[in-house]
C-alpha atoms as a PDB file:
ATOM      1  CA  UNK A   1    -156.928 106.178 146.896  1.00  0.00           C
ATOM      2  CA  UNK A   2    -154.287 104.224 148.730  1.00  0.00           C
ATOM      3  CA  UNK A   3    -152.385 107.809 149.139  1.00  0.00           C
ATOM      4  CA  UNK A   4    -155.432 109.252 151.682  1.00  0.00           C
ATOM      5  CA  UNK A   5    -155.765 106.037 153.917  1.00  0.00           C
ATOM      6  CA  UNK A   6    -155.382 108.368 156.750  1.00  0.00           C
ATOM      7  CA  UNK A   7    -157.584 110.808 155.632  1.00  0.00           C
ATOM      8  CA  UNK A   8    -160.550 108.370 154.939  1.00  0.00           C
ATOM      9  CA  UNK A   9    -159.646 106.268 158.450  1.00  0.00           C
ATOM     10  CA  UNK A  10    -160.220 109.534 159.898  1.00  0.00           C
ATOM     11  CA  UNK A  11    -163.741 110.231 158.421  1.00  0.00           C
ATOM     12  CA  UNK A  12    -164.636 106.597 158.791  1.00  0.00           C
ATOM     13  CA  UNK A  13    -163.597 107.447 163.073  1.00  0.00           C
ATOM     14  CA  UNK A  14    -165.848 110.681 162.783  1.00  0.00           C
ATOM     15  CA  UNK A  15    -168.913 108.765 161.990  1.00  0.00           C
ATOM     16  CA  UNK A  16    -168.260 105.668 164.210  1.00  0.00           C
ATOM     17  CA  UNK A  17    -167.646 108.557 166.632  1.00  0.00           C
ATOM     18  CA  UNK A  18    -171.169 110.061 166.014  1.00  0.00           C
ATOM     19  CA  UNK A  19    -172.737 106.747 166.579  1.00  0.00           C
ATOM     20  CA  UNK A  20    -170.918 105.721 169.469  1.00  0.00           C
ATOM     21  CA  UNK A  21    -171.364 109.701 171.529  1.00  0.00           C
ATOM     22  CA  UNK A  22    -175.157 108.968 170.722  1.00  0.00           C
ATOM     23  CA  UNK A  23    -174.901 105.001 172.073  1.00  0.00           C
ATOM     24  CA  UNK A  24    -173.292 105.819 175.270  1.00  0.00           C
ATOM     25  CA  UNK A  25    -175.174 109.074 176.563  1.00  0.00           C
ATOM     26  CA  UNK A  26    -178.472 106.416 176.203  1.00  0.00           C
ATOM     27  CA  UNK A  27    -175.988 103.887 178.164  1.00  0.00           C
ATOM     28  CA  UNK A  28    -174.407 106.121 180.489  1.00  0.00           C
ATOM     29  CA  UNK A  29    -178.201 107.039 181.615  1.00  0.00           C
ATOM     30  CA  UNK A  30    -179.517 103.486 182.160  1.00  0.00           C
ATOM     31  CA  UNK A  31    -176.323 102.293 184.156  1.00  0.00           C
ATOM     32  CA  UNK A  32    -173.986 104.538 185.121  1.00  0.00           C
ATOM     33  CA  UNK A  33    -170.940 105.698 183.534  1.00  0.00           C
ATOM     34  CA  UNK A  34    -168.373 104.551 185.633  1.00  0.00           C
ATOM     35  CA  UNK A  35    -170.141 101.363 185.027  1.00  0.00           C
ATOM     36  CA  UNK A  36    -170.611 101.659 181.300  1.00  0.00           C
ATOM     37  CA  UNK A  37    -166.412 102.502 180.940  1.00  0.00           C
ATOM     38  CA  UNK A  38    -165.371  99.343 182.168  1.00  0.00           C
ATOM     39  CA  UNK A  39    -168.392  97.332 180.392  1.00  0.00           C
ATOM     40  CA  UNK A  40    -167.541  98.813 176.962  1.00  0.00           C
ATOM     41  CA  UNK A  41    -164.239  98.572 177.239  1.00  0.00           C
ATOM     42  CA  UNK A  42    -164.027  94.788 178.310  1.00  0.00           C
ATOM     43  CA  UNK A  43    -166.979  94.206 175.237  1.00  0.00           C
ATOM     44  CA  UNK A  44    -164.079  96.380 172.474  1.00  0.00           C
ATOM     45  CA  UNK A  45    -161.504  94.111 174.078  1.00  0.00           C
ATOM     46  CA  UNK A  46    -163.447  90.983 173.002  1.00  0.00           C
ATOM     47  CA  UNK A  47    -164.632  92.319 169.186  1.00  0.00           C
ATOM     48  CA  UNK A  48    -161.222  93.672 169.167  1.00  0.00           C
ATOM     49  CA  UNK A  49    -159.488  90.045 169.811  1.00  0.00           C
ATOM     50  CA  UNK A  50    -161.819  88.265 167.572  1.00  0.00           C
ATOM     51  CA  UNK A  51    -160.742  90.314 164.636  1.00  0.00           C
ATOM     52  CA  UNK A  52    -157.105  89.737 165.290  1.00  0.00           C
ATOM     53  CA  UNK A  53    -157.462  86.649 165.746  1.00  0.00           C
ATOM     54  CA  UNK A  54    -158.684  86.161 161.954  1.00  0.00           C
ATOM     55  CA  UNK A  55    -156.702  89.207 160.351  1.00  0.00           C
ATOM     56  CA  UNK A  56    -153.342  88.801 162.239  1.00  0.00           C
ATOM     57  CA  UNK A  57    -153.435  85.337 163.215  1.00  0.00           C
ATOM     58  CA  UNK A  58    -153.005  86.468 167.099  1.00  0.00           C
ATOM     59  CA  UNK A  59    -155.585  86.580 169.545  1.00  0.00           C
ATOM     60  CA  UNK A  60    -153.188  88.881 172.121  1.00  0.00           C
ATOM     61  CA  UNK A  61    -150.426  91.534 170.820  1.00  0.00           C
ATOM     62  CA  UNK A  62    -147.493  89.447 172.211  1.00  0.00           C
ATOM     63  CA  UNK A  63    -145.423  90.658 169.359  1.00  0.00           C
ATOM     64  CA  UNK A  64    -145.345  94.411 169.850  1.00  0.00           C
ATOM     65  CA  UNK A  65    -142.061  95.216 171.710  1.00  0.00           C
ATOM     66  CA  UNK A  66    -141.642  96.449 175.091  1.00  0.00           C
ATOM     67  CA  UNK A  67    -141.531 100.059 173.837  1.00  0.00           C
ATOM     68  CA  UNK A  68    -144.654  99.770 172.220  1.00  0.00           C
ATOM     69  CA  UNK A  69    -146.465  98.232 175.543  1.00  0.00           C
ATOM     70  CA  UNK A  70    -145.136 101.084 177.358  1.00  0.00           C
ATOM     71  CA  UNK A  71    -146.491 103.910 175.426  1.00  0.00           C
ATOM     72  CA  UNK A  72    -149.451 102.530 174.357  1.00  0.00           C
ATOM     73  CA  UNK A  73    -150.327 101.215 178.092  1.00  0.00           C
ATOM     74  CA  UNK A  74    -149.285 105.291 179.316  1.00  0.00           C
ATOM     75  CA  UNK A  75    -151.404 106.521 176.139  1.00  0.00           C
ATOM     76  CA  UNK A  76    -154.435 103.975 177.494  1.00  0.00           C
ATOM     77  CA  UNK A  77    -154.203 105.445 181.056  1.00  0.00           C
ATOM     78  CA  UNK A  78    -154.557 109.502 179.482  1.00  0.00           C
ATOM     79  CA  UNK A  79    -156.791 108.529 176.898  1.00  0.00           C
ATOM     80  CA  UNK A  80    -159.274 105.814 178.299  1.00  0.00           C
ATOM     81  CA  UNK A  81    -158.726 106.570 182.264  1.00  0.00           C
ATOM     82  CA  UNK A  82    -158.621 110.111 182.812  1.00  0.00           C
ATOM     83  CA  UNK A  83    -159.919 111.169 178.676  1.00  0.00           C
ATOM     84  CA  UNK A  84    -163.123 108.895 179.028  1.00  0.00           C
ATOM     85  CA  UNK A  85    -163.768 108.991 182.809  1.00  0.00           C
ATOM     86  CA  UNK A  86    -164.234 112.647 182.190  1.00  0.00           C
ATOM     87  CA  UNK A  87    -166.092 112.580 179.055  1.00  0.00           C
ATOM     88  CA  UNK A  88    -168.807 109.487 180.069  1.00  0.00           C
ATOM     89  CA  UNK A  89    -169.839 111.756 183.310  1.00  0.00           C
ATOM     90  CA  UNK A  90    -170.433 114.688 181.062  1.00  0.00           C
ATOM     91  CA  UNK A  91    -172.481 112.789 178.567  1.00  0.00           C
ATOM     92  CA  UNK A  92    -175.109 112.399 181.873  1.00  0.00           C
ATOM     93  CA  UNK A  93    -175.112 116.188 182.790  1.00  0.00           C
ATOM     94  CA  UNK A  94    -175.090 118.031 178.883  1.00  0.00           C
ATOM     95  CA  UNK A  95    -175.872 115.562 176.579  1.00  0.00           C
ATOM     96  CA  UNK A  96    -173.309 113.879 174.344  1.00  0.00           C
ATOM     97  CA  UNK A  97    -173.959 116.570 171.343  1.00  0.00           C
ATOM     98  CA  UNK A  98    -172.096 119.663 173.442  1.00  0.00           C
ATOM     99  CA  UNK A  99    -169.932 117.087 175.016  1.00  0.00           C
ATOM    100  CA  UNK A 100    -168.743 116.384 171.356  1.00  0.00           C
ATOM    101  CA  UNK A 101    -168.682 120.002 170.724  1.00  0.00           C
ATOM    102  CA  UNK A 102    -166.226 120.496 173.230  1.00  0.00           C
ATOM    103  CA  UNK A 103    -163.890 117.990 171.935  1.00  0.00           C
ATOM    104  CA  UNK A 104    -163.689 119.916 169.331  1.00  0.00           C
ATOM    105  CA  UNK A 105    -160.671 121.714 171.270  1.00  0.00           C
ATOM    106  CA  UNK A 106    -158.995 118.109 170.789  1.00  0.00           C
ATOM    107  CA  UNK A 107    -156.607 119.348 167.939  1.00  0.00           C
ATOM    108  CA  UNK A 108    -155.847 122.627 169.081  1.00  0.00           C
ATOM    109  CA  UNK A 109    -154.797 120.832 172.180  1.00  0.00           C
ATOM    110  CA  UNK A 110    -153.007 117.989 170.481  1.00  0.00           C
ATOM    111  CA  UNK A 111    -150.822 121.051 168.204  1.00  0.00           C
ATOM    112  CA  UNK A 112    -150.123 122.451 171.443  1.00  0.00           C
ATOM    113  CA  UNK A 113    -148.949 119.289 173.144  1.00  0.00           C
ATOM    114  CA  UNK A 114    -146.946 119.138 169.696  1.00  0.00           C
ATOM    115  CA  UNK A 115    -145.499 122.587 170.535  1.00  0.00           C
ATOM    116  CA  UNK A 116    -144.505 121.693 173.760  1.00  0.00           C
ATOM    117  CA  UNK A 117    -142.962 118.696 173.455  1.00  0.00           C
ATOM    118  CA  UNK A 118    -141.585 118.488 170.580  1.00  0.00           C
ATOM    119  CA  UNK A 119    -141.469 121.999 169.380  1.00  0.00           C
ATOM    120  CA  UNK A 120    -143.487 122.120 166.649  1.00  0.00           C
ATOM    121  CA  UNK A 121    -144.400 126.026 165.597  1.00  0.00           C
ATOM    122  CA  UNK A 122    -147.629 127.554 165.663  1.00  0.00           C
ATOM    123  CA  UNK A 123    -148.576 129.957 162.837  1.00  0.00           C
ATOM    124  CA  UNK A 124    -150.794 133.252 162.729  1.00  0.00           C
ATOM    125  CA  UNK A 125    -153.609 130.564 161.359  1.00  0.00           C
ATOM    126  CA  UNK A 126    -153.247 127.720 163.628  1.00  0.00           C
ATOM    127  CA  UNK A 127    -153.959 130.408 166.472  1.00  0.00           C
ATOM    128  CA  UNK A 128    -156.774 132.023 164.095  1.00  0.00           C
ATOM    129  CA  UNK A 129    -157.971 128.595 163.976  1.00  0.00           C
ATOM    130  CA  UNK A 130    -158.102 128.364 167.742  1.00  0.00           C
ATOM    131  CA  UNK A 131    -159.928 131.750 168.127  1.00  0.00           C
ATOM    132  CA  UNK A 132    -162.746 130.141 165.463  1.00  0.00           C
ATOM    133  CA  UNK A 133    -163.334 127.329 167.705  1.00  0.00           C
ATOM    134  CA  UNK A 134    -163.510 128.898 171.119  1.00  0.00           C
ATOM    135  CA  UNK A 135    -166.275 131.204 169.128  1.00  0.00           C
ATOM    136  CA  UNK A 136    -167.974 128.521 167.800  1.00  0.00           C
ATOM    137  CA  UNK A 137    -168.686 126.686 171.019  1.00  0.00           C
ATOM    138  CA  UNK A 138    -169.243 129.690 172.970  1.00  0.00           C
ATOM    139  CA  UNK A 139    -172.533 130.624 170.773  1.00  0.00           C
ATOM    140  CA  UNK A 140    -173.443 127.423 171.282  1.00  0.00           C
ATOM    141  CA  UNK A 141    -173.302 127.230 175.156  1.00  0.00           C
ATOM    142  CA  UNK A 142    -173.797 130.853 176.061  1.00  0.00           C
ATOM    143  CA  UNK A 143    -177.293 132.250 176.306  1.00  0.00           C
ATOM    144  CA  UNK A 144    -177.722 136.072 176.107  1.00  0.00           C
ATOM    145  CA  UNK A 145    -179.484 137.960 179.265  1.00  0.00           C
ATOM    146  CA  UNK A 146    -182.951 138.631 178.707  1.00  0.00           C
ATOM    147  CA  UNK A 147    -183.178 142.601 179.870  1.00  0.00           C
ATOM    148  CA  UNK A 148    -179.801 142.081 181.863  1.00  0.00           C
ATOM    149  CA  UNK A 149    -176.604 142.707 180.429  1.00  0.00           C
ATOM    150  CA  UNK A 150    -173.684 140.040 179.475  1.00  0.00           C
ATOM    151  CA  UNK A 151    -174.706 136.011 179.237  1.00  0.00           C
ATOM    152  CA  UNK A 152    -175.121 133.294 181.082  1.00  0.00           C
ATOM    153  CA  UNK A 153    -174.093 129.605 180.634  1.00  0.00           C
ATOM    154  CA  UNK A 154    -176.966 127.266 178.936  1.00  0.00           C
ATOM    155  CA  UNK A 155    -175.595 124.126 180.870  1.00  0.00           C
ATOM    156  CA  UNK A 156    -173.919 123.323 183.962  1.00  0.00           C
ATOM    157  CA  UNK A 157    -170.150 124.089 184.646  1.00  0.00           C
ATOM    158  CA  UNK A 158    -169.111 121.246 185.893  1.00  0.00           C
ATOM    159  CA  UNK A 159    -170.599 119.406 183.027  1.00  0.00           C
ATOM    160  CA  UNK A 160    -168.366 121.501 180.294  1.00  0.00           C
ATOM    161  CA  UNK A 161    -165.374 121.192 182.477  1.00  0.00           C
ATOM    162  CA  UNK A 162    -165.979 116.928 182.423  1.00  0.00           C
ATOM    163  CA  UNK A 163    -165.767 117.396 178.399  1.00  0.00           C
ATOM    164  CA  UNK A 164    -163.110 119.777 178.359  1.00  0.00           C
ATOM    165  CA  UNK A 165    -160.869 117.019 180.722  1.00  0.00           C
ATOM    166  CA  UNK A 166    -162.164 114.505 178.778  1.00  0.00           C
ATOM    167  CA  UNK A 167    -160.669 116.553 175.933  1.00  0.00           C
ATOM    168  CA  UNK A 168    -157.013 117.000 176.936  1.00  0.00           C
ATOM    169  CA  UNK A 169    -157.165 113.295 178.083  1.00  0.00           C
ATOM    170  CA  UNK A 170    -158.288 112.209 173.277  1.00  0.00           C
ATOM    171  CA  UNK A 171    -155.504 115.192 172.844  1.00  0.00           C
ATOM    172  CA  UNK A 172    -152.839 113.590 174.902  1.00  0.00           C
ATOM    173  CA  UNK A 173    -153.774 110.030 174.148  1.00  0.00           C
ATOM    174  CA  UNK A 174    -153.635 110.496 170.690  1.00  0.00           C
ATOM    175  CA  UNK A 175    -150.272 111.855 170.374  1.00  0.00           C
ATOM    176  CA  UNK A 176    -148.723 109.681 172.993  1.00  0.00           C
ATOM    177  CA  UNK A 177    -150.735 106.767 171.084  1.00  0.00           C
ATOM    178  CA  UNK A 178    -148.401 107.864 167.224  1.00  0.00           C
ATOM    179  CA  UNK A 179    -145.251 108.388 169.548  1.00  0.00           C
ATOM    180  CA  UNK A 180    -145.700 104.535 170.929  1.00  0.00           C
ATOM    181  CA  UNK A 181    -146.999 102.540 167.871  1.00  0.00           C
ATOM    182  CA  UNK A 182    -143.981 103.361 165.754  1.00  0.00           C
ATOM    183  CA  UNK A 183    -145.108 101.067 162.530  1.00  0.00           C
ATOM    184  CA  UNK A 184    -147.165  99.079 165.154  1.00  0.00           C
ATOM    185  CA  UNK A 185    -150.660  97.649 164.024  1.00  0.00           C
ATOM    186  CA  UNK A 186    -153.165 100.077 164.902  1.00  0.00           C
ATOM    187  CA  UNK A 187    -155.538  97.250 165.846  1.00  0.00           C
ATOM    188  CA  UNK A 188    -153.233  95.181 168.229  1.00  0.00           C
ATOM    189  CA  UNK A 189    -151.975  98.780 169.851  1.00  0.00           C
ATOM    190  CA  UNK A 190    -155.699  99.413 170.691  1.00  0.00           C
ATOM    191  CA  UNK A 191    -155.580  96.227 172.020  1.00  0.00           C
ATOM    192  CA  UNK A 192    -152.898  97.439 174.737  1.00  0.00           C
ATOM    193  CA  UNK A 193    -154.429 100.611 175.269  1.00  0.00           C
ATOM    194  CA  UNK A 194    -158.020  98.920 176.292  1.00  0.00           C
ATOM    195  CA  UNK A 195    -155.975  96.551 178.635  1.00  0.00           C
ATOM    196  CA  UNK A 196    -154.502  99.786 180.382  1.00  0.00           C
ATOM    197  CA  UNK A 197    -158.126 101.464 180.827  1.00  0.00           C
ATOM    198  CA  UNK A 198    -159.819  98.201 181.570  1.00  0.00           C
ATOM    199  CA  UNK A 199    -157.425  97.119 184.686  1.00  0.00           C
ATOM    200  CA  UNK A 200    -156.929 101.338 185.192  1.00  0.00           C
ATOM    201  CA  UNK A 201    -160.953 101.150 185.860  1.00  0.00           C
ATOM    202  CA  UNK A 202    -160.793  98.295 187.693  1.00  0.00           C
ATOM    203  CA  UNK A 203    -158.469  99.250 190.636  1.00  0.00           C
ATOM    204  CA  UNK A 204    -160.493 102.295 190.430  1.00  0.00           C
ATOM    205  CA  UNK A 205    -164.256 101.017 191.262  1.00  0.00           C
ATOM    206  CA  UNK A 206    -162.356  98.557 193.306  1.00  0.00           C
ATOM    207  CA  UNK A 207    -161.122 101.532 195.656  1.00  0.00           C
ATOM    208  CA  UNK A 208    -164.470 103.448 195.405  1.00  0.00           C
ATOM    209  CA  UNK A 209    -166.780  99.727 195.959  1.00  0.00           C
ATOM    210  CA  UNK A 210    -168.772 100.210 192.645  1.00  0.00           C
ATOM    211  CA  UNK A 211    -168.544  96.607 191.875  1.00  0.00           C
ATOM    212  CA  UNK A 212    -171.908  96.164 192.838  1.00  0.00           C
ATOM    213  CA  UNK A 213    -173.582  98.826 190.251  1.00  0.00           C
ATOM    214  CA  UNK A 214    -171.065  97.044 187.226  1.00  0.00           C
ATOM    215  CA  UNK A 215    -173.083  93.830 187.828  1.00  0.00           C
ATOM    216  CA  UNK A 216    -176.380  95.603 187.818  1.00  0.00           C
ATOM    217  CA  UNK A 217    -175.729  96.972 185.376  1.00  0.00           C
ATOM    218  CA  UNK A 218    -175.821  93.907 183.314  1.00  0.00           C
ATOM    219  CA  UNK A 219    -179.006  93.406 183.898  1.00  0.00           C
ATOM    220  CA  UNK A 220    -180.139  96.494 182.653  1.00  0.00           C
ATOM    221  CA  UNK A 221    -181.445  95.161 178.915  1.00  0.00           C
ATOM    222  CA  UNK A 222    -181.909  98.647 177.022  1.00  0.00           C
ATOM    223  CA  UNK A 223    -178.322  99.772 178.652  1.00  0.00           C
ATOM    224  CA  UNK A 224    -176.376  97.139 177.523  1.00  0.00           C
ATOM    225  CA  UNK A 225    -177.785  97.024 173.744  1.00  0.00           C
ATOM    226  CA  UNK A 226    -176.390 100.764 173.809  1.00  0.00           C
ATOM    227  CA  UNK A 227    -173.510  99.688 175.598  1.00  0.00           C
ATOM    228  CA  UNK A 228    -172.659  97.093 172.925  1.00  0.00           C
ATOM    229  CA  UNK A 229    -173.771  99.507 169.656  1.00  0.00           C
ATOM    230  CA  UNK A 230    -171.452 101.650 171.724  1.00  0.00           C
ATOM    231  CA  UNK A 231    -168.511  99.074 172.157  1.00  0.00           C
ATOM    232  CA  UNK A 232    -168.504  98.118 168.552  1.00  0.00           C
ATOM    233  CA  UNK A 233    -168.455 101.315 166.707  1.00  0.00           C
ATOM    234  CA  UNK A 234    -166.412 103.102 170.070  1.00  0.00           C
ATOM    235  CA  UNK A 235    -163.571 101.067 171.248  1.00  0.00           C
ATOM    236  CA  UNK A 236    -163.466  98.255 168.192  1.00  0.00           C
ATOM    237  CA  UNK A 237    -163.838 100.446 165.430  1.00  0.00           C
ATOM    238  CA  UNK A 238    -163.337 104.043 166.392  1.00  0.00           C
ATOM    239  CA  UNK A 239    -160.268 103.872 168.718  1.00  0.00           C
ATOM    240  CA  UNK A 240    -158.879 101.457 166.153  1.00  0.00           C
ATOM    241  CA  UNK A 241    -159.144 103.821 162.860  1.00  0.00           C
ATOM    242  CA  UNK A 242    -158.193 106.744 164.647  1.00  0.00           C
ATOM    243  CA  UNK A 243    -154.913 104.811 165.349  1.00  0.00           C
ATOM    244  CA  UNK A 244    -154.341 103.806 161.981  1.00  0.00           C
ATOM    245  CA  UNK A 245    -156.047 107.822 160.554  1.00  0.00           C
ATOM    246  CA  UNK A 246    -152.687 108.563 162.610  1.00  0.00           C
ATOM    247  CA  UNK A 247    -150.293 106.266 161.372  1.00  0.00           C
ATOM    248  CA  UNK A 248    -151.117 107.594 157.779  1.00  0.00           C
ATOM    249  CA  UNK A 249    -151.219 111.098 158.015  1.00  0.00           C
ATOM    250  CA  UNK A 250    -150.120 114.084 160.116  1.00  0.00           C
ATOM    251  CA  UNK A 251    -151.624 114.131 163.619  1.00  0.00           C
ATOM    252  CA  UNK A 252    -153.549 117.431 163.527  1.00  0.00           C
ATOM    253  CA  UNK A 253    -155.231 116.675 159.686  1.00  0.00           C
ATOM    254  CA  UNK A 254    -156.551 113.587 161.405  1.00  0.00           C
ATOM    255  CA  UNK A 255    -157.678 115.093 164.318  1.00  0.00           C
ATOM    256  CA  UNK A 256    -159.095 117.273 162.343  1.00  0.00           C
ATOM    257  CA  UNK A 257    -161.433 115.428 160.268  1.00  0.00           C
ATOM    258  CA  UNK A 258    -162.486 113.327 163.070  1.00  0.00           C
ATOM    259  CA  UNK A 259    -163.509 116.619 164.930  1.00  0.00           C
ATOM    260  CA  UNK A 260    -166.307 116.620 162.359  1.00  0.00           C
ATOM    261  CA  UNK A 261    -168.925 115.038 164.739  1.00  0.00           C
ATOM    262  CA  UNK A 262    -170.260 117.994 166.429  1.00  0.00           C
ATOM    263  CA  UNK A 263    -171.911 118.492 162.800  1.00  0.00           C
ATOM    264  CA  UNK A 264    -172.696 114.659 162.123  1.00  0.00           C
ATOM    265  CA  UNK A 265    -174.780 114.440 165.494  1.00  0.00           C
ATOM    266  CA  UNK A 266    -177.018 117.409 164.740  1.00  0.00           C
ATOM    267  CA  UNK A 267    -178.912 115.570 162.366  1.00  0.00           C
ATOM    268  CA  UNK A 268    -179.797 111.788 164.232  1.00  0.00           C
ATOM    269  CA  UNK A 269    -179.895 114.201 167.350  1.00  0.00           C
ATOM    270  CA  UNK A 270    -182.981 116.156 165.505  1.00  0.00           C
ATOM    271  CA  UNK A 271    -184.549 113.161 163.540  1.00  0.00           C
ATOM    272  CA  UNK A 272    -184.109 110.191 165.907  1.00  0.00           C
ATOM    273  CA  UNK A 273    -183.688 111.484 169.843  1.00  0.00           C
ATOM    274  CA  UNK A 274    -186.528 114.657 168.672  1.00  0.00           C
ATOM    275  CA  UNK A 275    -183.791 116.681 170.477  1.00  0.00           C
ATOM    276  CA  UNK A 276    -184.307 121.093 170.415  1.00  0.00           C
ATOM    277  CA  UNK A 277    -181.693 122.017 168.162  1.00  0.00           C
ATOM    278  CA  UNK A 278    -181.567 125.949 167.776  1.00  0.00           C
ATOM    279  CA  UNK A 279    -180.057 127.838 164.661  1.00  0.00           C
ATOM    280  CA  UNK A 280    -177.557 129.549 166.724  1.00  0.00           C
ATOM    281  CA  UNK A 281    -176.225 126.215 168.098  1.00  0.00           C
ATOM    282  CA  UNK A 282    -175.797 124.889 164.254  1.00  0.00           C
ATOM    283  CA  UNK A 283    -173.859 127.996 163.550  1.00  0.00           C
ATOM    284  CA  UNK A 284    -171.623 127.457 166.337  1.00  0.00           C
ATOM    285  CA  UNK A 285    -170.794 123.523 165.958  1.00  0.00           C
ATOM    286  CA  UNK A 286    -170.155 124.878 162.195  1.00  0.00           C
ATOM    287  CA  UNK A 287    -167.837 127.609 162.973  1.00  0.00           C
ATOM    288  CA  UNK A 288    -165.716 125.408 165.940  1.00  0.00           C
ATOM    289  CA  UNK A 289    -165.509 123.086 162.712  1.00  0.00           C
ATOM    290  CA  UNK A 290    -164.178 125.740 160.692  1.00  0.00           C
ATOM    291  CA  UNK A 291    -162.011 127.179 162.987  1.00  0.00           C
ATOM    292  CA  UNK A 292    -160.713 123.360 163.421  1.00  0.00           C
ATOM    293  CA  UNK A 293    -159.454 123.286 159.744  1.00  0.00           C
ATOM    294  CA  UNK A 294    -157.960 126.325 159.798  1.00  0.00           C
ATOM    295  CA  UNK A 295    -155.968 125.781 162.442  1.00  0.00           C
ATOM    296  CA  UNK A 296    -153.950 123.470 160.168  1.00  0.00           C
ATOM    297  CA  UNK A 297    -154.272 125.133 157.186  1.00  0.00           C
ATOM    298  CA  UNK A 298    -150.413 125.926 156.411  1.00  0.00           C
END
């Protein structure tokens, strides 16, 4: 068992994931999601200080070295800042199940970042792989012309582009988060990388005067029971095992597994939020899923 730590992390991340997309879309409704980013990540700072506190014995990571802090503040800024800011606005215009569908282009992005920088190959499968997935979410977000020819887009364009930034922000983060923890506890790094998006946040609704709408948004009840669901399994749990999914095993097998929660939503999406889930939009999250796990099949 102890040989697929990574492997497990990562599945554990996929369902915190599911339960987290489903949290915030609910939260990002009731009070904003510029609002809710800076909320949840201050409430995953606190859970996520508490638990060191008790399992490492520190309440801040004051021992990770200054190479650690950098990366892991730089991975905080892609992955929180620009990732999230991108993803929590497209959870309000098309729904957190596509936006999760989407980020299933997370690991052929984070194998090309791999390529790129540090010249990792691609093989006739990993770019198989990457034709699967662009299939699978195009059935799902394309709707064919009624008595016209070609297709049209089910859901707003600016809404898919939000996910798809919010997708190269995970991709980025994630690999810049591996390069900078370096043996590092996955816990404490998430620690540093909340820090970067919380203050990153912070000069940002600072500049744009949204400090206003964070406080009401407080005092929205329903919001902030989503927002805290949302914190716990989201920037406590899920950022934290997706840290440690990569410390254990290869980058793309954990992203992966985790990309697994386009399929894990369709069912609390149908049973508990009575959401309109069409056949042809299973088959696609299935097939981007597939074409995922091909892509590093070697």
């Amino acid at each position: 068992m102890n040989h697929y730590i990574g492997e497990i992390a990562a599945l554990c991340t996929a369902v915190f994931w599911t339960i987290t997309a489903l949290a915030f879309e609910k939260a990002s409704l009731k009070i904003g999601s510029l609002s809710l980013n800076i909320i949840r990540l201050g409430i995953g700072f606190i859970f996520l200080s508490i638990f060191n506190l008790f399992y490492r014995g520190a309440l801040l990571p004051l021992d990770a070295s200054s190479q650690n802090w950098f990366w892991l503040l730089l991975s905080g800024l892609v992955g929180f800042l620009f990732g999230d800011l991108f993803l929590f606005q497209s959870y309000t215009i098309i729904g957190s199940r596509f936006a999760m569908l989407i980020m299933t282009l997370v690991p052929p992005i984070t194998a090309l970042t791999g390529w790129i920088i540090l010249g990792e190959k691609l093989s006739r499968m990993n770019y198989l792989g990457m034709t699967l997935t662009i299939l699978g979410i195009s059935l799902a977000i394309f709707n064919r012309n009624t008595g016209k020819k070609g297709f049209s887009l089910k859901f707003s364009l600016k809404g898919l582009l939000f996910a798809f930034f919010g997708a190269i922000g995970q991709a980025l983060g994630l690999v810049i988060s591996k390069f900078g923890m370096q043996g590092y506890d996955p816990f404490a790094a998430t620690q540093i990388r909340i820090i970067a998006g919380f203050v990153g946040f912070g000069i940002l609704i600072s500049i744009l005067g949204r400090w206003k709408n964070v406080f009401e948004g407080f005092k929205n009840r329903k919001g902030m029971v989503s927002a805290g669901i949302g914190s716990f399994f989201g920037p406590f749990l899920g950022v934290s095992f997706s840290l440690l999914a990569v410390q254990y095993t290869q980058t793309g097998i954990a992203s992966t597994i985790m990309s697994i929660v386009p399929v894990l939503i369709i069912p609390p999406a149908i049973f508990l939020f009575k959401q309109k889930v069409s056949v042809i939009e299973i088959i696609g999250a299935m097939i981007s899923v597939a074409g995922v796990t091909l892509f590093f099949i070697h």
